[in-house]
N, C-alpha and C. Protein backbone atom coordinates (compact mmCIF):
# COMPACT_ATOMS: atom_id res chain seq x y z
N UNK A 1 4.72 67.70 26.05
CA UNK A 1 6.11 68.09 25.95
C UNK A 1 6.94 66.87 25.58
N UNK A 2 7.37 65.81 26.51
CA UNK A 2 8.06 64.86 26.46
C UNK A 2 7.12 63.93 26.81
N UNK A 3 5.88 63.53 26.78
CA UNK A 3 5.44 62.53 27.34
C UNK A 3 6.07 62.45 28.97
N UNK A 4 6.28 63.09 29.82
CA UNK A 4 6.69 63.30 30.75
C UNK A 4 4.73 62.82 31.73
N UNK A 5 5.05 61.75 32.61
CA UNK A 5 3.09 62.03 33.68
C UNK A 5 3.84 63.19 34.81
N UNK A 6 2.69 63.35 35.61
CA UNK A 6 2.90 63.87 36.72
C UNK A 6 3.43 62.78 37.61
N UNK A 7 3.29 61.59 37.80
CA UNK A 7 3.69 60.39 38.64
C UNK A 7 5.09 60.68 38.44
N UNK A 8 6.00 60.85 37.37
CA UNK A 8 7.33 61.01 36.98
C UNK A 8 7.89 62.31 37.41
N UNK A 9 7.06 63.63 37.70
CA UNK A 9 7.48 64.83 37.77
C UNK A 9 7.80 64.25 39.27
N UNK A 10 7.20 64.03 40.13
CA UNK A 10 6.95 64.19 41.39
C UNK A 10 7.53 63.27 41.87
N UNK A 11 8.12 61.85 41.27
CA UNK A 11 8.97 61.29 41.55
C UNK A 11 10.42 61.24 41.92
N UNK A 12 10.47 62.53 40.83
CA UNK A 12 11.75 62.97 40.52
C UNK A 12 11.99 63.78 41.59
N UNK A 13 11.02 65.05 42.26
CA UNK A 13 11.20 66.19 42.92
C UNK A 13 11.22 65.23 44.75
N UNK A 14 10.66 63.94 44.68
CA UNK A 14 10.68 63.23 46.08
C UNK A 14 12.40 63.09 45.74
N UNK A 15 12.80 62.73 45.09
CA UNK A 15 14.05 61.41 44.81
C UNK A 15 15.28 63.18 45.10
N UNK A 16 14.95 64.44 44.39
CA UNK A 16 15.98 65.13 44.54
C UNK A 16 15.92 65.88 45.78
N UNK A 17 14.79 66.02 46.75
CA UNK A 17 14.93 66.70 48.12
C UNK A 17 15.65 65.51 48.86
N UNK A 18 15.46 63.96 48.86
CA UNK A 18 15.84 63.24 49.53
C UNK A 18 17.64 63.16 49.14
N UNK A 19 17.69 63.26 47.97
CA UNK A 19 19.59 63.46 47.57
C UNK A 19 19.86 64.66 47.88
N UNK A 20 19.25 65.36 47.50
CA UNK A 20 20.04 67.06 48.04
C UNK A 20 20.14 67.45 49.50
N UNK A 21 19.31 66.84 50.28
CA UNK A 21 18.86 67.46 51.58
C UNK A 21 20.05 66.58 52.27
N UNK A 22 20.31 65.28 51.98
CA UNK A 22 21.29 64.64 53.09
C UNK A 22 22.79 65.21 52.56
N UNK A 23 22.71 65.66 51.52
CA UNK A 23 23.99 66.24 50.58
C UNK A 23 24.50 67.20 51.23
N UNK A 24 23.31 68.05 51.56
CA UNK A 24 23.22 69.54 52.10
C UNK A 24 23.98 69.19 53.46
N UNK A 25 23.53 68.62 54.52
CA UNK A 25 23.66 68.64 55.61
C UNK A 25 25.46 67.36 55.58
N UNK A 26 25.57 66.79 54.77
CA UNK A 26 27.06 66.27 54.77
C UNK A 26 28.01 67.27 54.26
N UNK A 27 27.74 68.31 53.60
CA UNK A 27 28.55 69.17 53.52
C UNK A 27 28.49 70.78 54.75
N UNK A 28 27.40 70.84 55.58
CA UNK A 28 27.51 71.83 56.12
C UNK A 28 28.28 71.64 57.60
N UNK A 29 27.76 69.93 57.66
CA UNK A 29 28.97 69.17 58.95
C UNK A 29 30.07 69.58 58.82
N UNK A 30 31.08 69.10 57.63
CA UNK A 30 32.05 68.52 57.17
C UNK A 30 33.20 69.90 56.94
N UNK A 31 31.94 71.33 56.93
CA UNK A 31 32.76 72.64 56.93
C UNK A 31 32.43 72.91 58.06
N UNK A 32 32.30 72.63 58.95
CA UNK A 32 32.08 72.96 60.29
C UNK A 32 31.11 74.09 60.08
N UNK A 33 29.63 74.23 59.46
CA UNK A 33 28.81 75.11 59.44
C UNK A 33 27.86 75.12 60.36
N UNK A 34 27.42 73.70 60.77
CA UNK A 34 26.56 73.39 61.58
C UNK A 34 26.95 72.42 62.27
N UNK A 35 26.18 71.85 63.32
CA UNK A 35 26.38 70.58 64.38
C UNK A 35 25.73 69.44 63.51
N UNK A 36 26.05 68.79 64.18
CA UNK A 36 25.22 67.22 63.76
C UNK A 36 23.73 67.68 64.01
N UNK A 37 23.51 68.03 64.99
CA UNK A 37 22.03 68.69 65.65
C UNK A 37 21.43 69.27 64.97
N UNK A 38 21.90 70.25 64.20
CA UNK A 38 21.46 71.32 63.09
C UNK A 38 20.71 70.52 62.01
N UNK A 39 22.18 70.14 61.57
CA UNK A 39 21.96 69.38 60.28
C UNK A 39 20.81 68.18 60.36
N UNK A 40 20.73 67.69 61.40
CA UNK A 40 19.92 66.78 61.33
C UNK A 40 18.51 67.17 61.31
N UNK A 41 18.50 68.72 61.94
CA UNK A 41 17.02 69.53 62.09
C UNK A 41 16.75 69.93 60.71
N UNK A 42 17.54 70.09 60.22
CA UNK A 42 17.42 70.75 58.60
C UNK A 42 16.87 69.41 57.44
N UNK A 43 17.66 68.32 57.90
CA UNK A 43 17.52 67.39 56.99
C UNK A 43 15.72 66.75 57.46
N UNK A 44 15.81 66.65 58.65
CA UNK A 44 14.20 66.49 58.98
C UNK A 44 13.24 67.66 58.46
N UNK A 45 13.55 68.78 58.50
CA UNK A 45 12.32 69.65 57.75
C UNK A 45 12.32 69.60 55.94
N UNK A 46 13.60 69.20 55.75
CA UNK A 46 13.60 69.20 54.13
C UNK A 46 12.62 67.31 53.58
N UNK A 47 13.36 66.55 54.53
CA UNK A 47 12.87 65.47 54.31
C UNK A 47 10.98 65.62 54.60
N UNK A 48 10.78 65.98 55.88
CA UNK A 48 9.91 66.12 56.31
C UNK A 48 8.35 67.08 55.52
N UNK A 49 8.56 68.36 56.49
CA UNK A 49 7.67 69.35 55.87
C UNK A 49 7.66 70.00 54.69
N UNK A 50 8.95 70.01 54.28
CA UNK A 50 8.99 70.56 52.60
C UNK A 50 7.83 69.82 51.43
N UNK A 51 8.43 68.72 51.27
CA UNK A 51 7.77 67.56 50.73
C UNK A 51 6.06 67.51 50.44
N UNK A 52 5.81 67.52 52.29
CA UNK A 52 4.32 67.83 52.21
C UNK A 52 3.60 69.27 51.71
N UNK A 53 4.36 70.63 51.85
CA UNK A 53 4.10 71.28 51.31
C UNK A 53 4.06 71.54 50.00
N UNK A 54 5.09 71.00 49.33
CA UNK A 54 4.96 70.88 47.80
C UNK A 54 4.02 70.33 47.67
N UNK A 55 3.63 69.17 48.09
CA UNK A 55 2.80 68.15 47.50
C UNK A 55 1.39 68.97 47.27
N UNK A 56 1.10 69.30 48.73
CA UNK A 56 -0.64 70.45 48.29
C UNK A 56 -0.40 71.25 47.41
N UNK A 57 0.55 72.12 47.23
CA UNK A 57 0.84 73.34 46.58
C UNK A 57 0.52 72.27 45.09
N UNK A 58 1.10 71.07 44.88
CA UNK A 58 1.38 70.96 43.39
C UNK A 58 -0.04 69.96 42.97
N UNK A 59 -0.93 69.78 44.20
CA UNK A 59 -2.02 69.23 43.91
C UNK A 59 -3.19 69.75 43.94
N UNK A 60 -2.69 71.02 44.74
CA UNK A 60 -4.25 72.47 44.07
C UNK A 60 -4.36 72.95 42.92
N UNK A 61 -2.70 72.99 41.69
CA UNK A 61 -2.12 73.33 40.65
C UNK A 61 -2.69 72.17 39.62
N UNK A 62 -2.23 70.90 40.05
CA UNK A 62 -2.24 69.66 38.93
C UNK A 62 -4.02 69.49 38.74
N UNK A 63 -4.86 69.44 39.83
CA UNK A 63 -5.95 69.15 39.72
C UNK A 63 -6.78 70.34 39.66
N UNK A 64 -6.99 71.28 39.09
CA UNK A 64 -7.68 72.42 38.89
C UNK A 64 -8.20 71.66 37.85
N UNK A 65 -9.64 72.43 37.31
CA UNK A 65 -10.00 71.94 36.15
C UNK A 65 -9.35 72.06 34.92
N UNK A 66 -8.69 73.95 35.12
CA UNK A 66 -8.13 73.96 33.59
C UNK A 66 -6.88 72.76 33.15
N UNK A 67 -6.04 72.75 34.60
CA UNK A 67 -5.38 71.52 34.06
C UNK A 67 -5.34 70.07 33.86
N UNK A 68 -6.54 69.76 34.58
CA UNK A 68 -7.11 68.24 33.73
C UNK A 68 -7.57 68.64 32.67
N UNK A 69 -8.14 69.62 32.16
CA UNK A 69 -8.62 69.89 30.66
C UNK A 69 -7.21 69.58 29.73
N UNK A 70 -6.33 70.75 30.29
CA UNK A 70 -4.97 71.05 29.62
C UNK A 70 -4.63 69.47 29.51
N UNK A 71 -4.52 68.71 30.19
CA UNK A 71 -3.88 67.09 30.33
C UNK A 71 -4.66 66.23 29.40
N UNK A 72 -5.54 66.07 29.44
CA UNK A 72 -6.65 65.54 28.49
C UNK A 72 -6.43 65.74 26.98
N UNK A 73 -6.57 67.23 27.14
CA UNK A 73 -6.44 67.72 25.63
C UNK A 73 -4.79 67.42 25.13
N UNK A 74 -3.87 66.99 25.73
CA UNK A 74 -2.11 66.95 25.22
C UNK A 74 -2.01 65.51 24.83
N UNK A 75 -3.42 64.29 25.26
CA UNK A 75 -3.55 63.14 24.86
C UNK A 75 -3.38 63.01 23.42
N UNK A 76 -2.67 62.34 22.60
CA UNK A 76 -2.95 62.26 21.03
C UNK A 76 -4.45 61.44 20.85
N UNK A 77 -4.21 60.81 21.64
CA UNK A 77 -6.13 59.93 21.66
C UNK A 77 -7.21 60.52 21.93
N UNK A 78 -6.97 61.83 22.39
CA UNK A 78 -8.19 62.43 22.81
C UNK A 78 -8.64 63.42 21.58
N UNK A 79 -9.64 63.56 21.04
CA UNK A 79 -9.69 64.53 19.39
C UNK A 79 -10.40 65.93 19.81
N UNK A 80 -11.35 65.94 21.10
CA UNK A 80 -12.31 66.47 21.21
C UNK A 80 -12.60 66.81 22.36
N UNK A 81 -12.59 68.05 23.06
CA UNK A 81 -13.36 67.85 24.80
C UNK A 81 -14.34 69.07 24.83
N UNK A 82 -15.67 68.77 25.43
CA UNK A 82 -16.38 69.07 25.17
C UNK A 82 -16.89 69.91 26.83
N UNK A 83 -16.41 71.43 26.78
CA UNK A 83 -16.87 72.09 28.04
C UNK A 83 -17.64 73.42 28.50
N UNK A 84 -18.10 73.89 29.12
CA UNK A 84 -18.93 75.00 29.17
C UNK A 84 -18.00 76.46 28.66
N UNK A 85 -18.75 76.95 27.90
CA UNK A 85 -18.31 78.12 27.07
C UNK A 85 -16.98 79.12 27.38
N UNK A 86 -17.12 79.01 29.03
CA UNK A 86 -16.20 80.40 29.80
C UNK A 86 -15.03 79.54 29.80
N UNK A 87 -14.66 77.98 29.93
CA UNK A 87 -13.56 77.61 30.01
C UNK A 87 -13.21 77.19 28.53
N UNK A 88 -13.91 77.11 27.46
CA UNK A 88 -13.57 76.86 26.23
C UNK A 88 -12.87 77.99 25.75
N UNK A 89 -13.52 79.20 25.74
CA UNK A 89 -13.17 80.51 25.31
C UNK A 89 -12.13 81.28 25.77
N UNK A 90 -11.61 80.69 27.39
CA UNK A 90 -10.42 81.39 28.29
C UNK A 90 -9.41 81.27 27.13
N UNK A 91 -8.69 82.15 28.05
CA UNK A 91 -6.85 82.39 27.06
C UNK A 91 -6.64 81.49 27.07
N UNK A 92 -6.20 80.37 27.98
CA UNK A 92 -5.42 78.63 27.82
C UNK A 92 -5.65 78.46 27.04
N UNK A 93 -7.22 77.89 26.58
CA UNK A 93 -7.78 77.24 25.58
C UNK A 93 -8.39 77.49 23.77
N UNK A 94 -7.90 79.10 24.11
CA UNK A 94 -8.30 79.73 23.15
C UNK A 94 -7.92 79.40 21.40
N UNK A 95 -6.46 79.04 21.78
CA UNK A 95 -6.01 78.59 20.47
C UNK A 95 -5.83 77.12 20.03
N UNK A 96 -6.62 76.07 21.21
CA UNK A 96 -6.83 75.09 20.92
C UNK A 96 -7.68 74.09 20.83
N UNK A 97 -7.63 73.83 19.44
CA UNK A 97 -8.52 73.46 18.48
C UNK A 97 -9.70 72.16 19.17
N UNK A 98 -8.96 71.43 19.94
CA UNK A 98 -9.61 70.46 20.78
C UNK A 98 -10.79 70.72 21.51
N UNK A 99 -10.70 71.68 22.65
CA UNK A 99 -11.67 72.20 23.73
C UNK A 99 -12.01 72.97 23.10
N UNK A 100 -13.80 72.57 22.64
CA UNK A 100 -14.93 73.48 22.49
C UNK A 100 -15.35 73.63 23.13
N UNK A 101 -16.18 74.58 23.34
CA UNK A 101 -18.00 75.05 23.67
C UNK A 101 -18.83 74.01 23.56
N UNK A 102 -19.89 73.15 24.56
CA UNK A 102 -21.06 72.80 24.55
C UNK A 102 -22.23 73.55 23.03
């Protein structure tokens, strides 16, 4: 797409729960929505458990095979990848020219 890594995606998604989440909770104070108490419970689960849940969710996704294939093959250096028939032939890979068949 943009030369965009995953190191950069995920950088970005740490950097905007950590700005949004203290954002969140300075504005829900400040309208009298919540307590300090609240907000601070909220900002600990956003800071906290959110984070880690993305992270598995986006590292059962990033590291599947088809998408190290998919990553490999978006290399301009890479000309050629060479894999067993059922993942060459899937829909992903179907129209691209890179990932053959063994």
């Amino acid at each position: 797409m943009f030369g965009i890594t995953q190191d950069q995606v995920t950088s970005t998604i740490r950097w905007a729960i950590t700005y949004f989440s203290a954002a969140l909770s300075g504005v829900l104070i400040s309208k009298g929505w919540a307590t300090t108490a609240s907000a601070a419970a909220l900002t600990t689960f956003l800071l906290g458990l959110a984070p880690g849940v993305a992270t598995f969710v986006w590292g059962l996704w990033a590291h599947s095979k088809s998408s190290t294939i998919a990553a490999a093959a978006a290399l301009p250096e890479v000309h050629s990848i060479v894999t067993t028939p059922d993942i060459a032939h899937s829909a992903q890979f179907v129209a691209d020219d890179k990932v053959v068949a063994k």
